[in-house]
Protein backbone atom coordinates (compact mmCIF):
# COMPACT_ATOMS: atom_id res chain seq x y z
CA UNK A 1 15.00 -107.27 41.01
CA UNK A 2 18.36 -105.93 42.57
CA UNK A 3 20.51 -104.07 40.19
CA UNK A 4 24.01 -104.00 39.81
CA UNK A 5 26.71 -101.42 38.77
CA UNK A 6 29.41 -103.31 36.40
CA UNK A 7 32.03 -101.48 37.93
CA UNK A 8 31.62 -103.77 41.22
CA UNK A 9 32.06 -107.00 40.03
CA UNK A 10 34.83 -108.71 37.44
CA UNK A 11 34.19 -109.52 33.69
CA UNK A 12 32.97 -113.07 34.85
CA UNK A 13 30.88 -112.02 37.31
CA UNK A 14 29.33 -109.83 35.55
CA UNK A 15 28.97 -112.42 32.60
CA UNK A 16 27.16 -114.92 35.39
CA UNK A 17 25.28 -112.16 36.30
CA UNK A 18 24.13 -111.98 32.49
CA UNK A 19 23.44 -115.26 31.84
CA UNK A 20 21.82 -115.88 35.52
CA UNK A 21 19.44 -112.53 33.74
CA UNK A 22 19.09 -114.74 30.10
CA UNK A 23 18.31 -118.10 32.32
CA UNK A 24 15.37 -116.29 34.34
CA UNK A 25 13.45 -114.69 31.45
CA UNK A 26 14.76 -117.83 28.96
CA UNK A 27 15.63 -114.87 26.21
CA UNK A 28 16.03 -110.91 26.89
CA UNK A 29 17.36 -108.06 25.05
CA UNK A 30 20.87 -106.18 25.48
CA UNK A 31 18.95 -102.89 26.30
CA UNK A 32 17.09 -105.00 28.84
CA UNK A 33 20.35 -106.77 30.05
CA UNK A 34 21.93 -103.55 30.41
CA UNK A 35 19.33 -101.60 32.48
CA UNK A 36 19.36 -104.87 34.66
CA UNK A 37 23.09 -104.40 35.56
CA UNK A 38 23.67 -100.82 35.03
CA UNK A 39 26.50 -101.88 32.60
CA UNK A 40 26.52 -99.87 28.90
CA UNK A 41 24.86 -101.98 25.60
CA UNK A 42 28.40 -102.33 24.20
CA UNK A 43 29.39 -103.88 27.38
CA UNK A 44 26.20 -106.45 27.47
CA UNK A 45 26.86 -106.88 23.13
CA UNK A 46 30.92 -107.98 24.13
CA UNK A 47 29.93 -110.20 27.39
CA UNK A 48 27.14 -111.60 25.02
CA UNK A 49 29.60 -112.20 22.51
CA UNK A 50 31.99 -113.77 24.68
CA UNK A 51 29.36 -116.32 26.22
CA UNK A 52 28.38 -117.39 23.08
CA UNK A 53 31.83 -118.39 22.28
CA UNK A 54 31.94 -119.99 25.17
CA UNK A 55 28.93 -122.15 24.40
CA UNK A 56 26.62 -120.73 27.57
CA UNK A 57 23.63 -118.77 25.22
CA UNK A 58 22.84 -118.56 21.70
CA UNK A 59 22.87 -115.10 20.12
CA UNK A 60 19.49 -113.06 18.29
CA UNK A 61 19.03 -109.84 16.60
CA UNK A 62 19.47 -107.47 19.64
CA UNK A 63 19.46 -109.79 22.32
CA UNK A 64 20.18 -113.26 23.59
CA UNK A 65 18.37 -116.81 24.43
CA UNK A 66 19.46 -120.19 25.81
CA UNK A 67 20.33 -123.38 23.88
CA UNK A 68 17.77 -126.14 24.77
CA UNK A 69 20.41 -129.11 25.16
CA UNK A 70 24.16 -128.31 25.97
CA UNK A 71 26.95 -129.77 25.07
CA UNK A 72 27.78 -132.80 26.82
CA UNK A 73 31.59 -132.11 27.99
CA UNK A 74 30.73 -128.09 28.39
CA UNK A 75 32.30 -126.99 31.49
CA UNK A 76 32.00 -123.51 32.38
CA UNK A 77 35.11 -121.44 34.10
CA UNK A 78 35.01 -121.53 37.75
CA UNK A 79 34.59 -118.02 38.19
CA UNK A 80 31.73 -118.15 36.01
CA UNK A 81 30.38 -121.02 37.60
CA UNK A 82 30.53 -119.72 41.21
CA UNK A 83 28.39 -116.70 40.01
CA UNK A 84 25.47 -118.67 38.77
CA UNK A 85 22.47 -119.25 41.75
CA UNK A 86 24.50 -117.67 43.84
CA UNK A 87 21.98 -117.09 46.52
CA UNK A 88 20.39 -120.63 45.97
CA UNK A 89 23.72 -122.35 46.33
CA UNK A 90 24.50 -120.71 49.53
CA UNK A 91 21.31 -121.85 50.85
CA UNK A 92 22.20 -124.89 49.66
CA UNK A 93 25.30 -125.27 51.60
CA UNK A 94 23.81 -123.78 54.61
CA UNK A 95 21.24 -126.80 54.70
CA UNK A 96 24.08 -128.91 53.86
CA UNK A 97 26.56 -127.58 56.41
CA UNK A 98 23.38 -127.79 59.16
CA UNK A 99 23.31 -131.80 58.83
CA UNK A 100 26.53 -132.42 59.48
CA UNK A 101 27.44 -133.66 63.08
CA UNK A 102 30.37 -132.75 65.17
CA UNK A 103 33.40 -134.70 65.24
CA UNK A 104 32.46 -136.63 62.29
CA UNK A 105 34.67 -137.37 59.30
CA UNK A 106 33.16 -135.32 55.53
CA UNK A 107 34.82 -135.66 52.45
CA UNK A 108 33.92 -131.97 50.49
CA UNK A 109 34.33 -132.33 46.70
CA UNK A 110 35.00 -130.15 44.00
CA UNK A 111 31.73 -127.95 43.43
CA UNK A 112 31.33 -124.13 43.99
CA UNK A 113 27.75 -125.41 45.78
CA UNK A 114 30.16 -127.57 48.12
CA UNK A 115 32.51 -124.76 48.92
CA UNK A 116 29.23 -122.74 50.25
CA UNK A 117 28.78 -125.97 52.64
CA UNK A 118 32.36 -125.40 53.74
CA UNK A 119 31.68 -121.80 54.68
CA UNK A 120 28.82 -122.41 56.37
CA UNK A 121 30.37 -125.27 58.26
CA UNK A 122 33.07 -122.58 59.51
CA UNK A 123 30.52 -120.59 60.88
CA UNK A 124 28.96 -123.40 62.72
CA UNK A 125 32.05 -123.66 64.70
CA UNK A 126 31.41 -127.22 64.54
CA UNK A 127 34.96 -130.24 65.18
CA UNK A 128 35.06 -131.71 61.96
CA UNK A 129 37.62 -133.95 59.85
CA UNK A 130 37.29 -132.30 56.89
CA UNK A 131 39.52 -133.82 53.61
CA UNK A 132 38.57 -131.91 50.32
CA UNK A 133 40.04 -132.36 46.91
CA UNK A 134 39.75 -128.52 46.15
CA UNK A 135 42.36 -125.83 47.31
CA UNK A 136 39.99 -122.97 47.64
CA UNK A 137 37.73 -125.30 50.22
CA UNK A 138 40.86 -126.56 52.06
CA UNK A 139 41.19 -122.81 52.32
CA UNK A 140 37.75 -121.70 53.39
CA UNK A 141 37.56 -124.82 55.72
CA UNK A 142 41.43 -123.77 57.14
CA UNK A 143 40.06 -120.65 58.74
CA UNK A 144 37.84 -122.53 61.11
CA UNK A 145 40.13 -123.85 63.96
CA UNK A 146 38.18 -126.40 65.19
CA UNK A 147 38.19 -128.27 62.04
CA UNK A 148 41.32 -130.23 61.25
CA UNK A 149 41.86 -130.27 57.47
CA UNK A 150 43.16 -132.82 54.83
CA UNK A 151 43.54 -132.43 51.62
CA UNK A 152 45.16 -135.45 50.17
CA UNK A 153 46.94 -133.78 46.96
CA UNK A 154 47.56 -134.64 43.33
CA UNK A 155 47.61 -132.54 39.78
CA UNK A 156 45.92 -129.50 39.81
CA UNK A 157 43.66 -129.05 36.97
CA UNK A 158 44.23 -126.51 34.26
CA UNK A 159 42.14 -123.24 34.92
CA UNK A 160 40.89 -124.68 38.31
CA UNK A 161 41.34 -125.14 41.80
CA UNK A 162 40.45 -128.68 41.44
CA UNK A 163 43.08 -131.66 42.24
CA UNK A 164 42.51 -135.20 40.69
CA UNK A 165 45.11 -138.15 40.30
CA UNK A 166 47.34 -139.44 42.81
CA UNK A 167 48.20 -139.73 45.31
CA UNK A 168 44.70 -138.66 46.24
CA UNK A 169 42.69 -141.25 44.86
CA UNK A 170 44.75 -143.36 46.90
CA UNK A 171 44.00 -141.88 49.98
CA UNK A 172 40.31 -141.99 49.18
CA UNK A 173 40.46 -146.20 48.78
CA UNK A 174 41.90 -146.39 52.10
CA UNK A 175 39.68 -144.24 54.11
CA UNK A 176 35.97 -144.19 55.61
CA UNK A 177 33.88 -140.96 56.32
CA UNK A 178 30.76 -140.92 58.01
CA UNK A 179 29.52 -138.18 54.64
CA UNK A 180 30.57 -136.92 51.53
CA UNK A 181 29.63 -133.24 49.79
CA UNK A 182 29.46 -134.45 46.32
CA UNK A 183 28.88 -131.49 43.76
CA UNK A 184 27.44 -133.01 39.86
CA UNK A 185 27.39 -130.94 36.57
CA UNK A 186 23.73 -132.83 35.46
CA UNK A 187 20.83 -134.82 37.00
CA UNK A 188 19.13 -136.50 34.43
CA UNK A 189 16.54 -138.86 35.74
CA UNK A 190 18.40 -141.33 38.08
CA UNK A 191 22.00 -140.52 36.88
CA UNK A 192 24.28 -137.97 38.58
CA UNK A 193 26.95 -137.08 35.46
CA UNK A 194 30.14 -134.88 35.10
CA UNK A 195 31.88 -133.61 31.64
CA UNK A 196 35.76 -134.86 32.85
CA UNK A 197 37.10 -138.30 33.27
CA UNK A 198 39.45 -137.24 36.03
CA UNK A 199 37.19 -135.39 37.97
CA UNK A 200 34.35 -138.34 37.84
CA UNK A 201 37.07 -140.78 39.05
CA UNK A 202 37.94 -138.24 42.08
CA UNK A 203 34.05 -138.02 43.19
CA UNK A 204 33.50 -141.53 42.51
CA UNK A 205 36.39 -142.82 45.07
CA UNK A 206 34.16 -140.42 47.56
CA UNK A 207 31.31 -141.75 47.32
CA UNK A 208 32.82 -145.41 47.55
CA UNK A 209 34.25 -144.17 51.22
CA UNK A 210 31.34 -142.66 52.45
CA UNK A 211 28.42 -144.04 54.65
CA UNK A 212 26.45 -141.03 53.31
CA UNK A 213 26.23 -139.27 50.02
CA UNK A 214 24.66 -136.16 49.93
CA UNK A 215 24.78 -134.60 46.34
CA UNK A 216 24.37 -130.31 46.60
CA UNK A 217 23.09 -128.73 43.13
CA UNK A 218 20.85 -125.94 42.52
CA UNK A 219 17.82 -126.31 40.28
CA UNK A 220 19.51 -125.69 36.83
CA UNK A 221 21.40 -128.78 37.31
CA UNK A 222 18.21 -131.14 36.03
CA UNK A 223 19.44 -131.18 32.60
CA UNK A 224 20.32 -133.38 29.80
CA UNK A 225 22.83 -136.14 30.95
CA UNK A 226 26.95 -134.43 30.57
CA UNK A 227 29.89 -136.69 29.44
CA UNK A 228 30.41 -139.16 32.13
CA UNK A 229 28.41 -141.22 34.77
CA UNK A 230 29.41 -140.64 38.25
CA UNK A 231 26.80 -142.79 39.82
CA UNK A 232 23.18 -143.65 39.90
CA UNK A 233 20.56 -142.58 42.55
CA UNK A 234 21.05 -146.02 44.06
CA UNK A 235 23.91 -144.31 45.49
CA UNK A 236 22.76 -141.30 46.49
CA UNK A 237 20.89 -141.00 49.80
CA UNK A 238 20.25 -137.04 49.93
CA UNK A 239 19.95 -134.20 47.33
CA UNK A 240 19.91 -130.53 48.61
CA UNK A 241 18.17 -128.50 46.28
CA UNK A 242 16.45 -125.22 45.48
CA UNK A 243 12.71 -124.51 45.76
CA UNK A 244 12.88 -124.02 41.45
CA UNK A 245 13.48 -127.75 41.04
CA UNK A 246 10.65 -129.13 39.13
CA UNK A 247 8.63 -131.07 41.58
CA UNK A 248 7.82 -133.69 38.71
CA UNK A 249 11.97 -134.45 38.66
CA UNK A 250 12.27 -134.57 42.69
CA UNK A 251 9.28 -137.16 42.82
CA UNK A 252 11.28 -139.38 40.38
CA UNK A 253 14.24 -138.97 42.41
CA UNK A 254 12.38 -139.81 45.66
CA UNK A 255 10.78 -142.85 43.93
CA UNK A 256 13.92 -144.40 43.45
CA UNK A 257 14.95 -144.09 47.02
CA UNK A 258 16.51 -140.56 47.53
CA UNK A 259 15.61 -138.20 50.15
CA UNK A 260 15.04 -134.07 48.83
CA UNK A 261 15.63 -131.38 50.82
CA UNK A 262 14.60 -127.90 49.42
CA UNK A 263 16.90 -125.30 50.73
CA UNK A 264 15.75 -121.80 52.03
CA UNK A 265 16.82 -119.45 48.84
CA UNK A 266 17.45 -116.42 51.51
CA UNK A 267 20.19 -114.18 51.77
C-alpha cells in the first residue's frame, strides 16, 4: 500500500485518506494510521478527533473503527467526499464517460463520481451538450472546446459547489437528454436515496428528462437507506460500479431490471 507524506495533501485530504485507511481494515490504530500516511500520532489523534465530530468513525482506546449504520441526513464536506475511492471513482467515470456518444445531449449531476465522468469526457474530445447543476463540472467540462456547456443556475448551496432551486429546475421540466450522470449518497436494495430535500428534487427533474439514467457510485455506497428517496431501480437503467460491490447486492439490482457495469479500479 502507497504511502503518503501529510505535508502533500490538505487537512481533508488527508482526513479521506484516514478514513479511506479505517474503511479498508474496518478498525486500525493511530500508530498504524500514522505509519500509513507518514503524518505524526498527534496529527492522526486530531484528524481522528475531528472525524468523529463529524460523524464519519467512532473513536477506541488508541485507535479508530466505523459505525455500522450512519446517520440518515449525514453528508460529508465535499472535499472530504472527493477524497474517498478516489481511484475507484475515476474508473468509474472513465466507464461512464466511454458510453456516452457524440453529439448527444447529458445532463451531469452533482456527485464528485460524476465530475470524474466529466473529466474523462474532456479527454475523449468527444461534441457533447453538456448541462450540469454543479459549478466545478461546468468548469471541468468548460475546458473541453468541443463540448458546449449549460448550466442552468439557481442558489448555490452552503459549503458546496452544488446549485438547486430555480430557475434550474425549470429548465430541467422543459428539456430532453438522450442521458443523465446521476450521483446517489445510498443504494439500499432497489432505492437510490440522498440526505437533502433540495438536492433530491434537482436529480429527480434529471432523471424525469432523460431517456437514460445511469447512476455512478463506488462500492461504499450500498448502505443503509439516507434521508430522502430519489427514485427506485425501476428508473434506473445502468449502475457503474467498483469491482468491491458485493456481488449478492448487484444480482438484486440486476433482478429488478438494471444493468451493472464494474469499472476497471486502475490508475
Amino acid at each position: 500500500m502507497s504511502s503518503y507524506s501529510h505535508n502533500d495533501v490538505i487537512p481533508a485530504q488527508r482526513r479521506a485518506i484516514l478514513l479511506e485507511r479505517v474503511r479498508q481494515r474496518g478498525a486500525a490504530s493511530i500508530q498504524e494510521l500514522a505509519r500509513s500516511i507518514g503524518a505524526s500520532a498527534s496529527t492522526v489523534r486530531r484528524d481522528l478527533e475531528r472525524l468523529q465530530a463529524e460523524g464519519y468513525l467512532r473513536r477506541a482506546h488508541g485507535g479508530a473503527f466505523l459505525p455500522h449504520t450512519p446517520l440518515a441526513t449525514y453528508e460529508p464536506d465535499q472535499t472530504f467526499a472527493a477524497g474517498l475511492a478516489r481511484a475507484q471513482k475515476a474508473a468509474i467515470g472513465r466507464a461512464a464517460a466511454a458510453s456516452l456518444v457524440a453529439g448527444e445531449a447529458v445532463l451531469f449531476d452533482s456527485s464528485s463520481t460524476v465530475r470524474e465522468a466529466a473529466r474523462a469526457a474532456v479527454a475523449r474530445r468527444i461534441p457533447l451538450t453538456a448541462v450540469t447543476n454543479d459549478l466545478a463540472t461546468g468548469q471541468i467540462l468548460a475546458a473541453g472546446p468541443e463540448i458546449r456547456v449549460i448550466v442552468p443556475g439557481g442558489t448555490v448551496r452552503p459549503g458546496s459547489l452544488t446549485v438547486t432551486g430555480e430557475p434550474g429546475l425549470g429548465f430541467l421540466a422543459g428539456v430532453h437528454v438522450e442521458t443523465a450522470l446521476i450521483g446517489v449518497h445510498a443504494i439500499s436494495g432497489g432505492l437510490f436515496t440522498e440526505t437533502a430535500l433540495e438536492t433530491v428534487a434537482m436529480k429527480r427533474a434529471m432523471i424525469a428528462a432523460a431517456r437514460r439514467v445511469v447512476v455512478l457510485a463506488d462500492a461504499t455506497k450500498f448502505q443503509p437507506a439516507a434521508f430522502c428517496t430519489i427514485c427506485d431501480a425501476a428508473r434506473v437503467h445502468e449502475l457503474i460500479t467498483d469491482a468491491a460491490a458485493d456481488p449478492a447486492l448487484l444480482a438484486q439490482l440486476r433482478d429488478l431490471g438494471v444493468a451493472v457495469t464494474l469499472a476497471a479500479d486502475i490508475p
